[in-house]
C-alpha atoms as a PDB file:
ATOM      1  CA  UNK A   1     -45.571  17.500 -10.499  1.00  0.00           C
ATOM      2  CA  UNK A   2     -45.016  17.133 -14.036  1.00  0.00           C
ATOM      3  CA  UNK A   3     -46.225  13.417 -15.522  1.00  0.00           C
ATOM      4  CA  UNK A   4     -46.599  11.870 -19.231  1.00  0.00           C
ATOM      5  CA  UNK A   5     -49.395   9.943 -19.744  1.00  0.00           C
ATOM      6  CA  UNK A   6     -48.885   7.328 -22.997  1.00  0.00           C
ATOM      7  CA  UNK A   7     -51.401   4.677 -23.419  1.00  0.00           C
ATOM      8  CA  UNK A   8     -50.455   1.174 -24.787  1.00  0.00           C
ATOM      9  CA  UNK A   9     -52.682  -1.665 -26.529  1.00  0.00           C
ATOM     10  CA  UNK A  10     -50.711  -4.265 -24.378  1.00  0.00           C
ATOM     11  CA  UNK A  11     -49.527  -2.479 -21.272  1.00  0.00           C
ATOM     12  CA  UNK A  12     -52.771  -0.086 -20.873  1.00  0.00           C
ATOM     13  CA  UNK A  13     -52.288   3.109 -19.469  1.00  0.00           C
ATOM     14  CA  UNK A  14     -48.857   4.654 -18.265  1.00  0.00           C
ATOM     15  CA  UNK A  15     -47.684   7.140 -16.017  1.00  0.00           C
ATOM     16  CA  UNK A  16     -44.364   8.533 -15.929  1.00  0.00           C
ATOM     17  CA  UNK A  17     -43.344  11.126 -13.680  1.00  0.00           C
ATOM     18  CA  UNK A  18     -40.518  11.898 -11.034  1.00  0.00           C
ATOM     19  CA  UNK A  19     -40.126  10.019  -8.007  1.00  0.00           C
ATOM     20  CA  UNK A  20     -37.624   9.991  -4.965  1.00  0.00           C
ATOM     21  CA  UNK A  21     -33.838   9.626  -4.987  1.00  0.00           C
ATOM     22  CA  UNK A  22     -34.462   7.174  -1.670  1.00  0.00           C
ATOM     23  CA  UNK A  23     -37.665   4.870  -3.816  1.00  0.00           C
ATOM     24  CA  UNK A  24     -35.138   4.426  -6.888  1.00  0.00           C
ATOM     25  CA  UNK A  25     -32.052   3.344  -4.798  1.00  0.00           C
ATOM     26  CA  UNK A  26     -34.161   0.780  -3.258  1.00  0.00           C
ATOM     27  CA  UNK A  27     -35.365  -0.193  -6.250  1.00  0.00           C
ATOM     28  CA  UNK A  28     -32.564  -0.665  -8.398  1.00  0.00           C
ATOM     29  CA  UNK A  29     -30.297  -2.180  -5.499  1.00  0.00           C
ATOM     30  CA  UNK A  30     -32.800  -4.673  -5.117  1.00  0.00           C
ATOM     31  CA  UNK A  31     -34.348  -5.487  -8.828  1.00  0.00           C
ATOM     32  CA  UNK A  32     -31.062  -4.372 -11.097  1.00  0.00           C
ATOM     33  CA  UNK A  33     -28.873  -7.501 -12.391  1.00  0.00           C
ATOM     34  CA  UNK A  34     -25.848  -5.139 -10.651  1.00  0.00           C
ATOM     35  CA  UNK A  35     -27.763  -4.604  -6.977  1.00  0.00           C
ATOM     36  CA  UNK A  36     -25.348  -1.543  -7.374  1.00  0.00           C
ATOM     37  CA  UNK A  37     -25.453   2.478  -6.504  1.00  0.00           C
ATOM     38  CA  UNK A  38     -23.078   4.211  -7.143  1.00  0.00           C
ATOM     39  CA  UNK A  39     -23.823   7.323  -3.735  1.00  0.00           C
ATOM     40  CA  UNK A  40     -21.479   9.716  -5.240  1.00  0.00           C
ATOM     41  CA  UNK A  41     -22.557   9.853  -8.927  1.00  0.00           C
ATOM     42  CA  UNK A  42     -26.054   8.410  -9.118  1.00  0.00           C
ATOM     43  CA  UNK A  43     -30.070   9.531  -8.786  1.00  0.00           C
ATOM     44  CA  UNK A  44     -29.560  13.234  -9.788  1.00  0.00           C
ATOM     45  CA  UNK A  45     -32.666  13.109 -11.538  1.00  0.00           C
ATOM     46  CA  UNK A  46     -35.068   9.769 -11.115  1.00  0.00           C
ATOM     47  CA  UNK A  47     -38.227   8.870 -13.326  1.00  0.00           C
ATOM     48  CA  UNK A  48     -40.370   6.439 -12.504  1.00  0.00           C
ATOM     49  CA  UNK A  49     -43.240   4.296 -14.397  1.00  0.00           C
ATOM     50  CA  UNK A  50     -46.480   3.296 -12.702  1.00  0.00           C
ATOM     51  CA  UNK A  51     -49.803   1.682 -14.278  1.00  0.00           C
ATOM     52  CA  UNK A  52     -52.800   4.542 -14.497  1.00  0.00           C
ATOM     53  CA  UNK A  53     -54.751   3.720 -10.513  1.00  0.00           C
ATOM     54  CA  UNK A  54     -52.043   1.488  -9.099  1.00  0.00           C
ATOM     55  CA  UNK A  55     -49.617   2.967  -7.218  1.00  0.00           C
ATOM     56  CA  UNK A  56     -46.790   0.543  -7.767  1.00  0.00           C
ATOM     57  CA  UNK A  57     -43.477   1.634  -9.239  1.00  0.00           C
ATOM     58  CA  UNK A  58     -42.625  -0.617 -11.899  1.00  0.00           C
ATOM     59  CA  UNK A  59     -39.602   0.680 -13.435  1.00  0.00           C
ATOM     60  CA  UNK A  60     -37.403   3.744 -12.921  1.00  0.00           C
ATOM     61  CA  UNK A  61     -34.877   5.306 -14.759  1.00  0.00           C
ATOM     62  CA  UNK A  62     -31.554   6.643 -12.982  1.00  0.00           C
ATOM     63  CA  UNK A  63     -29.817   9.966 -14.382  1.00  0.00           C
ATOM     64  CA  UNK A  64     -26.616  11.503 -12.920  1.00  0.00           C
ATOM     65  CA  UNK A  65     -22.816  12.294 -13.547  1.00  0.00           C
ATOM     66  CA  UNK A  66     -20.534  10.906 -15.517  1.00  0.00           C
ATOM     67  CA  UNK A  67     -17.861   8.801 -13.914  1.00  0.00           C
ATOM     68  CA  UNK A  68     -15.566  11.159 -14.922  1.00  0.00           C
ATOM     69  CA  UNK A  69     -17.494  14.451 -15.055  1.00  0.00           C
ATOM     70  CA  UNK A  70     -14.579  16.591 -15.717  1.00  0.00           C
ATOM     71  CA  UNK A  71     -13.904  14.818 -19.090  1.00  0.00           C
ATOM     72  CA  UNK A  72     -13.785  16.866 -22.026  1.00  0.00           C
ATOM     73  CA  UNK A  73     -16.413  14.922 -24.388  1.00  0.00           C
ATOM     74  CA  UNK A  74     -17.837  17.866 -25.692  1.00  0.00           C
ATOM     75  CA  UNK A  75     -18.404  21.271 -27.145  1.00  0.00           C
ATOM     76  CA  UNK A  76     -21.118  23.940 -26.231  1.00  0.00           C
ATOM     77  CA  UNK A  77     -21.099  27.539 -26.386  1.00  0.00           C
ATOM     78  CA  UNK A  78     -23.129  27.596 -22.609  1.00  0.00           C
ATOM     79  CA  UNK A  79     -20.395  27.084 -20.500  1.00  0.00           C
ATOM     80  CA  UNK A  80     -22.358  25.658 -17.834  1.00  0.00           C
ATOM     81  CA  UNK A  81     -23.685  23.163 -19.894  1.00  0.00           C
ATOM     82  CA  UNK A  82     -22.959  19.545 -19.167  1.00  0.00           C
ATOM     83  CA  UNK A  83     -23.889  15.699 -20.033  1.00  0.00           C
ATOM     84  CA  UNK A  84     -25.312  13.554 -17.926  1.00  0.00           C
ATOM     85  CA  UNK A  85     -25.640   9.741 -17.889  1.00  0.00           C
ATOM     86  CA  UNK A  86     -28.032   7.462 -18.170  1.00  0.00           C
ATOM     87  CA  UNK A  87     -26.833   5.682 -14.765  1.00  0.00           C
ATOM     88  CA  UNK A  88     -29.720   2.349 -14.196  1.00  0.00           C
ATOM     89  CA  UNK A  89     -32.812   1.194 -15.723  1.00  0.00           C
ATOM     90  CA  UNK A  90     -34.817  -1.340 -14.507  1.00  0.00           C
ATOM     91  CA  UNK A  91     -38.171  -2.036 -15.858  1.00  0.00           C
ATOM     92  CA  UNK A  92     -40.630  -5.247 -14.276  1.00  0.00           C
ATOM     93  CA  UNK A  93     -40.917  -8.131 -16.838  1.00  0.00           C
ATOM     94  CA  UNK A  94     -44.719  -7.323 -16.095  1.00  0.00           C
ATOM     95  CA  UNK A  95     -44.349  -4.307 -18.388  1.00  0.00           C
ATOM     96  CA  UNK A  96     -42.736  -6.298 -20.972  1.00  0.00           C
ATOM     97  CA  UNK A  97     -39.877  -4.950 -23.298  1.00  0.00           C
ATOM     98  CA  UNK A  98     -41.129  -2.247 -25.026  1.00  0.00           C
ATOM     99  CA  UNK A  99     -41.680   0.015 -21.666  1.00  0.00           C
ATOM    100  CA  UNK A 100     -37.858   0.531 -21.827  1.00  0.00           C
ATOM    101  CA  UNK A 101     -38.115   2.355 -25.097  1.00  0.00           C
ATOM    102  CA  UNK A 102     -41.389   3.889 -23.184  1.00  0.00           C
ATOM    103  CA  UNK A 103     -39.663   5.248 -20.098  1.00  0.00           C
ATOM    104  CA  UNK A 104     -36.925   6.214 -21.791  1.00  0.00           C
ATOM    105  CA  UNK A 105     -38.402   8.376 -24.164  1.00  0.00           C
ATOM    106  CA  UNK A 106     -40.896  10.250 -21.469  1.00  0.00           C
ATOM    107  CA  UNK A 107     -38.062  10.409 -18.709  1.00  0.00           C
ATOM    108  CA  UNK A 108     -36.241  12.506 -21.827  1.00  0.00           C
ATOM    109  CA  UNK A 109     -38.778  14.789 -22.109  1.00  0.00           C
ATOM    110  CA  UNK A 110     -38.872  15.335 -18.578  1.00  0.00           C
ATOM    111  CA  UNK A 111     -35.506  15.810 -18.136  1.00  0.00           C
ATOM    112  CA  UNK A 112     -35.519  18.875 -20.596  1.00  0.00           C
ATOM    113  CA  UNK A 113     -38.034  20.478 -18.511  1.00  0.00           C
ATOM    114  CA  UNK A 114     -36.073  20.012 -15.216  1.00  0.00           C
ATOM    115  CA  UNK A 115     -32.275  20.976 -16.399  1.00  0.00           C
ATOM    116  CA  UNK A 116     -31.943  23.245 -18.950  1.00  0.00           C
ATOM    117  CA  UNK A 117     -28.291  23.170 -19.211  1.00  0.00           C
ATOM    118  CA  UNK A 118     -28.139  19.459 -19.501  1.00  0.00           C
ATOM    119  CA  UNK A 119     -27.291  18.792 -22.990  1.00  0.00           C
ATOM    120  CA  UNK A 120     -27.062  15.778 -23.617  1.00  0.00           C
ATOM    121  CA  UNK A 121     -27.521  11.786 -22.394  1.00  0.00           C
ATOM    122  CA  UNK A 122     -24.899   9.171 -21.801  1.00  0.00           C
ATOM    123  CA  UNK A 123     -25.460   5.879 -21.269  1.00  0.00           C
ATOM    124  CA  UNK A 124     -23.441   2.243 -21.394  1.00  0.00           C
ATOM    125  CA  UNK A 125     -24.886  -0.720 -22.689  1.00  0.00           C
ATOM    126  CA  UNK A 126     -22.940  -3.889 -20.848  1.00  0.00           C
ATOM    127  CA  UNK A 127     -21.930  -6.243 -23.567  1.00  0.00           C
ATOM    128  CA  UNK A 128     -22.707  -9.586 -21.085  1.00  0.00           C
ATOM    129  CA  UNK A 129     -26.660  -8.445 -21.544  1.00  0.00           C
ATOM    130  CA  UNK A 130     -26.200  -7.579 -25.543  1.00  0.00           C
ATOM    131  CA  UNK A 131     -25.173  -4.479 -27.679  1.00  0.00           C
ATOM    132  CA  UNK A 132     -27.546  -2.193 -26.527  1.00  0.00           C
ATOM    133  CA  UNK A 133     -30.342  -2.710 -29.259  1.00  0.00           C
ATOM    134  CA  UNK A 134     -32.907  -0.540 -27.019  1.00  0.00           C
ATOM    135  CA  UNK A 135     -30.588   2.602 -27.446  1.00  0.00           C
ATOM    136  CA  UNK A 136     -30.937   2.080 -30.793  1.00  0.00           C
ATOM    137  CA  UNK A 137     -34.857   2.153 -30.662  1.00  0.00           C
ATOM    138  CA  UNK A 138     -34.587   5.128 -28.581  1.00  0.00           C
ATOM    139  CA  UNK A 139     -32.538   7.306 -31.629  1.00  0.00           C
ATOM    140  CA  UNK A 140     -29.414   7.477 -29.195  1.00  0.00           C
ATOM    141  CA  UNK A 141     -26.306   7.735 -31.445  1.00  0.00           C
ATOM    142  CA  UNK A 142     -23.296   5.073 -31.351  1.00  0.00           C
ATOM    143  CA  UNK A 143     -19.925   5.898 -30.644  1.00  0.00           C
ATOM    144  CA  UNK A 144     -18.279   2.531 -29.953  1.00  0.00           C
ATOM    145  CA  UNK A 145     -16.819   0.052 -27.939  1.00  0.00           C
ATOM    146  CA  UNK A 146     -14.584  -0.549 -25.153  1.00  0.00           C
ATOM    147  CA  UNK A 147     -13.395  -3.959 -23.224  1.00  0.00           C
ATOM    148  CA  UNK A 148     -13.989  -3.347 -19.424  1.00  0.00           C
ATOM    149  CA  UNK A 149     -12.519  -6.028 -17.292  1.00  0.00           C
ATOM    150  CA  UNK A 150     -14.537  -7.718 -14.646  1.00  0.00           C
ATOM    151  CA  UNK A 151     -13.712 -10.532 -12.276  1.00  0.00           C
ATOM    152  CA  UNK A 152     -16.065 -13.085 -10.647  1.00  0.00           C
ATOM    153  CA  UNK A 153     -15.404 -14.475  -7.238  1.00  0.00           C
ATOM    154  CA  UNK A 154     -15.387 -18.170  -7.900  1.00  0.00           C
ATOM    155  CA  UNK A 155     -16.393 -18.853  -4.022  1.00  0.00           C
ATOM    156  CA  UNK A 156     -18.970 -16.364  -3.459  1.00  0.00           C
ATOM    157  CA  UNK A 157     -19.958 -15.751  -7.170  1.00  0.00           C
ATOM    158  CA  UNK A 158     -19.554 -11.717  -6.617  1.00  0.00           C
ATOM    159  CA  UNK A 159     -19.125  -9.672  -9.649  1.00  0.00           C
ATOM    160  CA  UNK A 160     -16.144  -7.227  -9.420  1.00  0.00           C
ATOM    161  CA  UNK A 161     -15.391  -4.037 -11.335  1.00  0.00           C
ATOM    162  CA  UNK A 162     -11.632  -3.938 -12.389  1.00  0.00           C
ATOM    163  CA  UNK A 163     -11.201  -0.504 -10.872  1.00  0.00           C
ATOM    164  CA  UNK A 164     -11.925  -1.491  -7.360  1.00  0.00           C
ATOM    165  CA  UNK A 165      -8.946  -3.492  -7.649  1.00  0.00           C
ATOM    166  CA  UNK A 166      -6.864  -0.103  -8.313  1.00  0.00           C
ATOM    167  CA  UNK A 167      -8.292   2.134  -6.774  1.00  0.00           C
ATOM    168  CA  UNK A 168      -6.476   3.179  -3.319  1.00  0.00           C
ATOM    169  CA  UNK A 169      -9.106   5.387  -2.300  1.00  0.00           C
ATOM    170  CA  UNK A 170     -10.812   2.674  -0.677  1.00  0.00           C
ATOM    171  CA  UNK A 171      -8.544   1.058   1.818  1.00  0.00           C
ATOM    172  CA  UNK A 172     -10.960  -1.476   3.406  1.00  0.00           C
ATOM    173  CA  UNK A 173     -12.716  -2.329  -0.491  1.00  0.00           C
ATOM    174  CA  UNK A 174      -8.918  -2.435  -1.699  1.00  0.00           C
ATOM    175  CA  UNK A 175      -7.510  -4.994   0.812  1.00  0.00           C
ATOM    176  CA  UNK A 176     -10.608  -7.103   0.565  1.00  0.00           C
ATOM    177  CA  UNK A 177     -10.466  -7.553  -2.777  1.00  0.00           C
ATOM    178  CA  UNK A 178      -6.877  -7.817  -3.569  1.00  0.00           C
ATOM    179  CA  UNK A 179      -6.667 -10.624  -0.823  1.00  0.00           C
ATOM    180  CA  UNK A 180      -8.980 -12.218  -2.934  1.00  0.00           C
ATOM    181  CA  UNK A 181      -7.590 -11.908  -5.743  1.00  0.00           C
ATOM    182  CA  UNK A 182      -3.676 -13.112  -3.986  1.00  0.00           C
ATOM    183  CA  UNK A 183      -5.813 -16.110  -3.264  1.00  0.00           C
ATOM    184  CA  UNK A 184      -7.062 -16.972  -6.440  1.00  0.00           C
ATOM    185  CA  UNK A 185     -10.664 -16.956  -6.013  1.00  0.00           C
ATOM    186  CA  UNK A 186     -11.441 -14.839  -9.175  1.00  0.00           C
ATOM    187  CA  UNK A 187     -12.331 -15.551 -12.542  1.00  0.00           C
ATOM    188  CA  UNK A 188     -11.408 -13.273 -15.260  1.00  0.00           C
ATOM    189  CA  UNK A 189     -13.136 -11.511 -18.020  1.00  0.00           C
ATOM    190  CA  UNK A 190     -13.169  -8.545 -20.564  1.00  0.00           C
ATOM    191  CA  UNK A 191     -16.085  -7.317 -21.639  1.00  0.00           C
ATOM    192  CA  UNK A 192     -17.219  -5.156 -24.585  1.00  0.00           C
ATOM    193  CA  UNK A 193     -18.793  -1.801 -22.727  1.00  0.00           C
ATOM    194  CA  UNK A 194     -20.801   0.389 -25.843  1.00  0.00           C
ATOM    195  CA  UNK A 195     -21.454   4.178 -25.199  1.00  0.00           C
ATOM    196  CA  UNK A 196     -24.828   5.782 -26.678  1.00  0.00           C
ATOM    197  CA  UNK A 197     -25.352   9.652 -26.925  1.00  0.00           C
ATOM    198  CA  UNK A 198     -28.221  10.994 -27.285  1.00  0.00           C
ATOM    199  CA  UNK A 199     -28.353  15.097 -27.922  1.00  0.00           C
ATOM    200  CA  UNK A 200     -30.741  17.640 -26.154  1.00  0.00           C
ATOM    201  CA  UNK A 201     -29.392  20.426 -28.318  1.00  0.00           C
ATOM    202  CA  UNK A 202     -28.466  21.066 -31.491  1.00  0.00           C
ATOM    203  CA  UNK A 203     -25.755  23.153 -30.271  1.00  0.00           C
ATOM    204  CA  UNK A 204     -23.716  20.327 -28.457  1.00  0.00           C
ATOM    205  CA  UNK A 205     -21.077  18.575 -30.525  1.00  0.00           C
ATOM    206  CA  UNK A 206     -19.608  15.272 -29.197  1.00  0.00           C
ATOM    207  CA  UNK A 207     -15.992  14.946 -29.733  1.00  0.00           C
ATOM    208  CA  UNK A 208     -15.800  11.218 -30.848  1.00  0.00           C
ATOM    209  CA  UNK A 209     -16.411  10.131 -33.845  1.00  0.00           C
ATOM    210  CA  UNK A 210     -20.115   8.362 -34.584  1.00  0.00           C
ATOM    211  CA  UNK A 211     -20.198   4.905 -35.562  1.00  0.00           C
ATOM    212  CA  UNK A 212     -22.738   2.583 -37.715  1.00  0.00           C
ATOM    213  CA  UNK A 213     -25.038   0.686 -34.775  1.00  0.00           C
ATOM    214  CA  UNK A 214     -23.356  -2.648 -33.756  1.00  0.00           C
ATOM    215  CA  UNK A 215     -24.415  -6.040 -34.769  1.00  0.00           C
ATOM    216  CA  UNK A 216     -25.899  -7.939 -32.145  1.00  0.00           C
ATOM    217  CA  UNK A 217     -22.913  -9.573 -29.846  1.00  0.00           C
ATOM    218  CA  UNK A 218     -23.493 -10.432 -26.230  1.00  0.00           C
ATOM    219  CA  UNK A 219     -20.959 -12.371 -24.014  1.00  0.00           C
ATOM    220  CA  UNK A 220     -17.642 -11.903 -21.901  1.00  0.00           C
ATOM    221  CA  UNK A 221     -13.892 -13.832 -22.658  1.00  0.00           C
ATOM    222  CA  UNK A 222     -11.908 -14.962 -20.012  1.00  0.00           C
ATOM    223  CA  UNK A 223      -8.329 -13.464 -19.805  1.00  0.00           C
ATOM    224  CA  UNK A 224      -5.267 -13.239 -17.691  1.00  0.00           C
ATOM    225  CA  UNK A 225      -4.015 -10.173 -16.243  1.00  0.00           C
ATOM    226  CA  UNK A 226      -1.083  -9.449 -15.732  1.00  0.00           C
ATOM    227  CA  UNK A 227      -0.313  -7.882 -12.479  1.00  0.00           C
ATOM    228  CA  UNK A 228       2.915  -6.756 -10.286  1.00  0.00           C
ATOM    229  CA  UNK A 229       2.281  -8.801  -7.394  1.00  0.00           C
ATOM    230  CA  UNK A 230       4.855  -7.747  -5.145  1.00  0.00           C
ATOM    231  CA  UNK A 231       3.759  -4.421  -5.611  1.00  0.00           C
ATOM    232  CA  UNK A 232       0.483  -5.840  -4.641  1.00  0.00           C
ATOM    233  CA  UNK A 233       1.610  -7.098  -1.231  1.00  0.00           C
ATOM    234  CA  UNK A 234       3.193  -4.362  -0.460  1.00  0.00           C
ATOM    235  CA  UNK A 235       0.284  -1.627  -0.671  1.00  0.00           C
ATOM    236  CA  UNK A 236      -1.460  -4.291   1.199  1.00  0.00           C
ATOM    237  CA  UNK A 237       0.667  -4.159   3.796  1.00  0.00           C
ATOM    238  CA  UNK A 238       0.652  -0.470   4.321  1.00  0.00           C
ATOM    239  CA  UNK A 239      -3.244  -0.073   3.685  1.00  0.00           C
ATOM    240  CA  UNK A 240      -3.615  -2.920   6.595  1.00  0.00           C
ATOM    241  CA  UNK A 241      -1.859  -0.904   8.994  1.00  0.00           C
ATOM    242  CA  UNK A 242      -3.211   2.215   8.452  1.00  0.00           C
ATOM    243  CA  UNK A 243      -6.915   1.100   8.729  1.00  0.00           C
ATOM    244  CA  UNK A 244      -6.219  -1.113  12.002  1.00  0.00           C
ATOM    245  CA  UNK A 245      -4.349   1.617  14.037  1.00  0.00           C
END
């Protein structure tokens, strides 16, 4: 198996090589501020970083599809080459901050060796944690900002992606959470979402337009959407009898 070694004054010596699908799952679902996985899109390719002798994972980083991986975000004359995203990172506060930039780097390198028609690297930096200042440190290029809404359940302190309140596909997530949301337990919030490229080939041309780095901004806004309630209450209905039959 294919490892980078890197040795640091602070963090000694590092080893960062490939590990399981199953060990990053567990990891991220139980260390990552989102305790998320994503089992459709997610864990493609999985790096992890371990101290030279100890056999402890200490940080992984998560590489898979795109949410939307039929988007047309690029141009590349291999037409079976494709972007994938930067999906989780999680690195142990033992490590301190500069293993991000660490990991990130070698997991690179051995992602070029594993896929050679991925082109190029997404990744999202959540605006409630900061801008995403590591990308930066990393040479990923910006390409701006978007406000994703997300609403906090005010009784069990959940944090809920906007789509899952949309998105019919999931009858039993749908009902719970639109209940929820009839009852007023939820919170409201946009939040700026920034999206980092990073190239693999000099051939690949990104569609949007590059932008200077942020400034440093971190934070959400509460908001009030506006929603067709009836409308609500009515797919409820019909989603309610169809998964109790």
């Amino acid at each position: 198996m294919d490892e980078i070694i890197r040795n640091s004054s602070l963090m000694g010596e590092l080893v960062i090589k490939q590990v399981s699908k199953e060990l990053a799952k567990e990891m991220i679902v139980k260390n990552h501020y989102s305790h998320k996985w994503n089992n459709g899109g997610f864990g493609k390719y999985n790096f992890g970083i371990f101290k030279r002798g100890d056999d402890r994972c200490l940080g992984v980083a998560v590489y898979g599809y795109m949410k939307n991986p039929r988007a047309k975000l690029f141009s590349h004359p291999n037409p079976e080459a494709w972007m994938c995203e930067l999906n989780r990172m999680w690195i142990d506060d033992e490590l301190g901050k500069n293993a991000e930039t660490l990991l990130i780097a070698a997991s690179i390198k051995l992602l070029r060796k594993l896929d050679k028609n991925c082109v190029a690297i997404q990744s999202f930096a959540d605006g409630r944690l900061g801008c995403g200042t590591i990308y930066k440190a990393a040479n990923f290029r910006y390409y701006g900002f978007h406000y994703t809404r997300f609403l906090v359940n005010q009784r069990t302190g959940e944090v809920v992606h906007e789509q899952l309140f949309t998105n019919t596909t999931s009858p039993a997530g749908y009902v719970r959470n639109n209940i929820a949301y009839l009852l007023k337990e939820f919170k409201i919030y946009t939040v700026r979402t920034y999206r980092y490229v990073y190239s693999l080939d000099k051939k690949f041309k990104f569609y949007k337009e590059e932008k200077p780095y942020p400034e440093y901004h971190r934070g959400m806004d509460e908001v009030i959407w506006e929603r067709d309630i009836q409308k609500i209450k009515k797919r409820l209905i019909g989603m309610i009898e169809s998964i109790t039959e």
